[in-house]
Protein backbone atom coordinates (compact mmCIF):
# COMPACT_ATOMS: atom_id res chain seq x y z
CA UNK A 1 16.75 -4.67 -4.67
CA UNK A 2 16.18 -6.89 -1.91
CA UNK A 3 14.09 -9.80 -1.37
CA UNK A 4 10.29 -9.52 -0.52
CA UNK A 5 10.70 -12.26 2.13
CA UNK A 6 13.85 -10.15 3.44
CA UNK A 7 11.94 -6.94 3.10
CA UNK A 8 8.90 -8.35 5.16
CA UNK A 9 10.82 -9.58 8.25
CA UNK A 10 13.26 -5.84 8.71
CA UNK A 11 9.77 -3.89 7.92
CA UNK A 12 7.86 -6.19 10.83
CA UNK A 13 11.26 -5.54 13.18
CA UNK A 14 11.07 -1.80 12.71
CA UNK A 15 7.16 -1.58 12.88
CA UNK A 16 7.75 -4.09 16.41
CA UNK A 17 10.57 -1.48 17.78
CA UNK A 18 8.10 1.50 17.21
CA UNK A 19 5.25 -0.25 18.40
CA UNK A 20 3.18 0.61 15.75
CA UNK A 21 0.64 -1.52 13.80
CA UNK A 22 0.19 -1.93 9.91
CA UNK A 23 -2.62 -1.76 7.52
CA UNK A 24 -2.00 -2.37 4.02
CA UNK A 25 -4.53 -1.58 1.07
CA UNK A 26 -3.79 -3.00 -1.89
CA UNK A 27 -5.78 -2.80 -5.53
CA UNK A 28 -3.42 -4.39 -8.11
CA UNK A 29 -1.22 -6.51 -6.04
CA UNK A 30 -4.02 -7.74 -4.81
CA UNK A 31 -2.97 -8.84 -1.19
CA UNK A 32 0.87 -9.61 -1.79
CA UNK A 33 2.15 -7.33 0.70
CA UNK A 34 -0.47 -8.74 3.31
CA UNK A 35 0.80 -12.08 1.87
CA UNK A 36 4.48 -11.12 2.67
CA UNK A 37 3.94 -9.49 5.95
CA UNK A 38 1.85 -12.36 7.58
CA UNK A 39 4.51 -14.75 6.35
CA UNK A 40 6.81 -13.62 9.19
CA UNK A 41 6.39 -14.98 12.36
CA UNK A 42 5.10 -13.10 14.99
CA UNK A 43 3.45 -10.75 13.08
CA UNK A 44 0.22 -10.29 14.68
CA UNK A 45 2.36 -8.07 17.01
CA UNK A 46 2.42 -5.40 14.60
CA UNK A 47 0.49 -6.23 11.22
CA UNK A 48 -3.20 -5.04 12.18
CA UNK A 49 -5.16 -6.36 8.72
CA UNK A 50 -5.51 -5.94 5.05
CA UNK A 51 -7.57 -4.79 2.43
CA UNK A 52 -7.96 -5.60 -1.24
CA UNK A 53 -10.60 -3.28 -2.90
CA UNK A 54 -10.48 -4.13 -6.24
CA UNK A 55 -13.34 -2.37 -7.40
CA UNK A 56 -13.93 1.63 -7.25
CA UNK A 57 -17.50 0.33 -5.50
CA UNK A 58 -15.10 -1.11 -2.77
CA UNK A 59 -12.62 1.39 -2.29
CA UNK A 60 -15.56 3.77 -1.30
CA UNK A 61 -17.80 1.56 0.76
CA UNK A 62 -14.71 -0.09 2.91
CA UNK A 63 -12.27 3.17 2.95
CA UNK A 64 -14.31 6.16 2.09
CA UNK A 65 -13.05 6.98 -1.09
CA UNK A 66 -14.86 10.24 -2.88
CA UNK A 67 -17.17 9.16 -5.95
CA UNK A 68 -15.72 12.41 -6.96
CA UNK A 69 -11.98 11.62 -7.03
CA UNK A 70 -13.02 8.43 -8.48
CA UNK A 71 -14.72 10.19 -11.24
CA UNK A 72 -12.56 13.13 -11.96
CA UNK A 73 -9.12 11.20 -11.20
CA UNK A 74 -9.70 7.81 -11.65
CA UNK A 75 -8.74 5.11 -8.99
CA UNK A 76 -4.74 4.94 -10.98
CA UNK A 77 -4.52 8.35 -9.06
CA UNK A 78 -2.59 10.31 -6.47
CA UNK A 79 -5.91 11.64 -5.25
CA UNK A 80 -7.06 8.31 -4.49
CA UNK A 81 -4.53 6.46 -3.20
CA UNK A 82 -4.35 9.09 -0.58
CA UNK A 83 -7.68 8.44 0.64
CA UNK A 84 -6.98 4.92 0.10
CA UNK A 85 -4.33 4.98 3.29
CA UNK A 86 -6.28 7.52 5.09
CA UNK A 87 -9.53 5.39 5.30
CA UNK A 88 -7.54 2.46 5.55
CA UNK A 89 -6.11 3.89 9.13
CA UNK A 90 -9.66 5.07 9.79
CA UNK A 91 -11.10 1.90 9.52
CA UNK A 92 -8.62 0.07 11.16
CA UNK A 93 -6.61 0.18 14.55
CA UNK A 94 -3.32 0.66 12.83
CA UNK A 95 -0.99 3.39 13.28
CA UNK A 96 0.42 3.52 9.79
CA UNK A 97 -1.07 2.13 6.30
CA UNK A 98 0.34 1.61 2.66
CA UNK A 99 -1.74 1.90 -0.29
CA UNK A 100 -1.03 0.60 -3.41
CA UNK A 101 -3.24 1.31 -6.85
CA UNK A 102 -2.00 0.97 -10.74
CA UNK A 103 -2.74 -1.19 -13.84
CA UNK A 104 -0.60 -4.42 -13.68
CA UNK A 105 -1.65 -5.06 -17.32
CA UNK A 106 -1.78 -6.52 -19.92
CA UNK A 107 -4.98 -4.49 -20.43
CA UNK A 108 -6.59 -1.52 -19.01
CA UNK A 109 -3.72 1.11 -20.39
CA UNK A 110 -3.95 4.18 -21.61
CA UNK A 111 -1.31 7.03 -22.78
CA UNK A 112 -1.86 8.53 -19.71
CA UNK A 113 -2.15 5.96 -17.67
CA UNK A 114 -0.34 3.01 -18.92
CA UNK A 115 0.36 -0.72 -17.92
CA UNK A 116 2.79 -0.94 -15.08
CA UNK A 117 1.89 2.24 -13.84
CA UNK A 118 1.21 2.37 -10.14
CA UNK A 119 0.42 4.93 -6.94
CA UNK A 120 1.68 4.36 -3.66
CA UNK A 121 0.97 6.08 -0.36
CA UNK A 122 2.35 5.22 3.05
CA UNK A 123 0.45 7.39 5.80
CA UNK A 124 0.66 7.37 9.49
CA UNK A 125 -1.24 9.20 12.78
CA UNK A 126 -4.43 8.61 10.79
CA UNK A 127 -3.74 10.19 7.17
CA UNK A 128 -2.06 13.34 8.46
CA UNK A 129 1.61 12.61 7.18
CA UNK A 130 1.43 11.18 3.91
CA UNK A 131 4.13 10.38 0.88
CA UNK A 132 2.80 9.17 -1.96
CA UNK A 133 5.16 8.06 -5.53
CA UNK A 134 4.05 7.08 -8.48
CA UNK A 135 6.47 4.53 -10.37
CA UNK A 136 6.28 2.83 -13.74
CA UNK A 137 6.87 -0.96 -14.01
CA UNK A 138 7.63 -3.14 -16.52
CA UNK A 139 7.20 -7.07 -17.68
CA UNK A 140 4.35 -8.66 -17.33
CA UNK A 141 1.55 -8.98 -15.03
CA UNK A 142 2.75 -10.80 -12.01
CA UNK A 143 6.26 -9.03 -12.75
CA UNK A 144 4.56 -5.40 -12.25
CA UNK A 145 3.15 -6.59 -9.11
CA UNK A 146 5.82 -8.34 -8.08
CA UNK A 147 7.73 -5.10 -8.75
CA UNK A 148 5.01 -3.64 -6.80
CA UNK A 149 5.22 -5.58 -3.47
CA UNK A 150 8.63 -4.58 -3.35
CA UNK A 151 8.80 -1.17 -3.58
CA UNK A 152 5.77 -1.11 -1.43
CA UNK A 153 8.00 -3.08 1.44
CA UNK A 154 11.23 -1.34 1.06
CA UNK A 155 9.67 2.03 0.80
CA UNK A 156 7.10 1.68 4.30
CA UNK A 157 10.26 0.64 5.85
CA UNK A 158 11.82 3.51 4.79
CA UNK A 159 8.69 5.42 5.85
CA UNK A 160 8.71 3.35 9.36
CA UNK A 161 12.24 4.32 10.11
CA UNK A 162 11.36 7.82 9.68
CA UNK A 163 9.19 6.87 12.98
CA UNK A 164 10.95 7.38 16.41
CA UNK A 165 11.57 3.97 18.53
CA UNK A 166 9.41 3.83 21.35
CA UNK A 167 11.40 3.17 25.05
């Protein structure tokens, strides 16, 4: 797999060539991909701002997420991570938004849900196409989010490219 740093500056090109802004949301990377993004130069052209709600209390009160998805789902959760990059292009001025949510470890598993575990969604046109994937890392804690960041990266610039360039 490629490099973060790598990843970062060909997701900021194709995000400049579309003219179209980015929002991230992230819960257990905990601002990497921000981190990564704003690393490149230039990238207040097309990197709009980022949000870490770590708590569920957060995710509702900064992006809208349902109490009730919370509860019957659980933030490690398709259903949330959805409304995770919906409210984050809602509360934003971004065109398109990646959300990231999952249990980095070493605690906080279950059989269900266990460590390394992580949702992603990548939306755009404010929530209305969405992909979401759910992988399963492993290692340790910085090595799931590590692991993370860069599947977050390579997959919005797959998601980005999908995006005709604006002339």
């Amino acid at each position: 797999m490629q490099k973060i740093e790598q990843l970062a500056l060909e997701l900021g090109r194709a995000l400049q060539q579309r003219q179209l802004k980015l929002v991230t949301v992230e819960s257990c990377t905990g601002g990497m991909v921000a981190e990564a993004m704003t690393s490149v130069a230039g990238s207040s052209e097309w990197f709009e701002q980022g949000f870490i709600p770590y708590s569920n209390a957060a995710k509702q009160s900064m992006l809208g997420v349902k109490a009730d998805s919370l509860e019957n789902f659980g933030a490690v959760s398709e259903e949330v991570v959805k409304e995770m990059a919906a409210g984050a292009l809602w509360s934003s001025q971004a065109d398109c938004s990646v959300a990231i949510t999952g249990i980095a470890g070493p605690g906080g598993g279950s059989v269900e849900k266990p460590v390394g575990m992580v949702w992603f969604a990548f939306a755009r046109g404010e929530g209305r196409a969405v992909e979401t994937h759910c992988e399963r890392f492993s290692g340790d804690r910085q090595a799931v989010r590590l692991q993370a960041t860069q599947f977050a990266l390579k997959q919005m610039l797959n998601f980005v490219q999908s995006c005709p360039i604006k002339i």
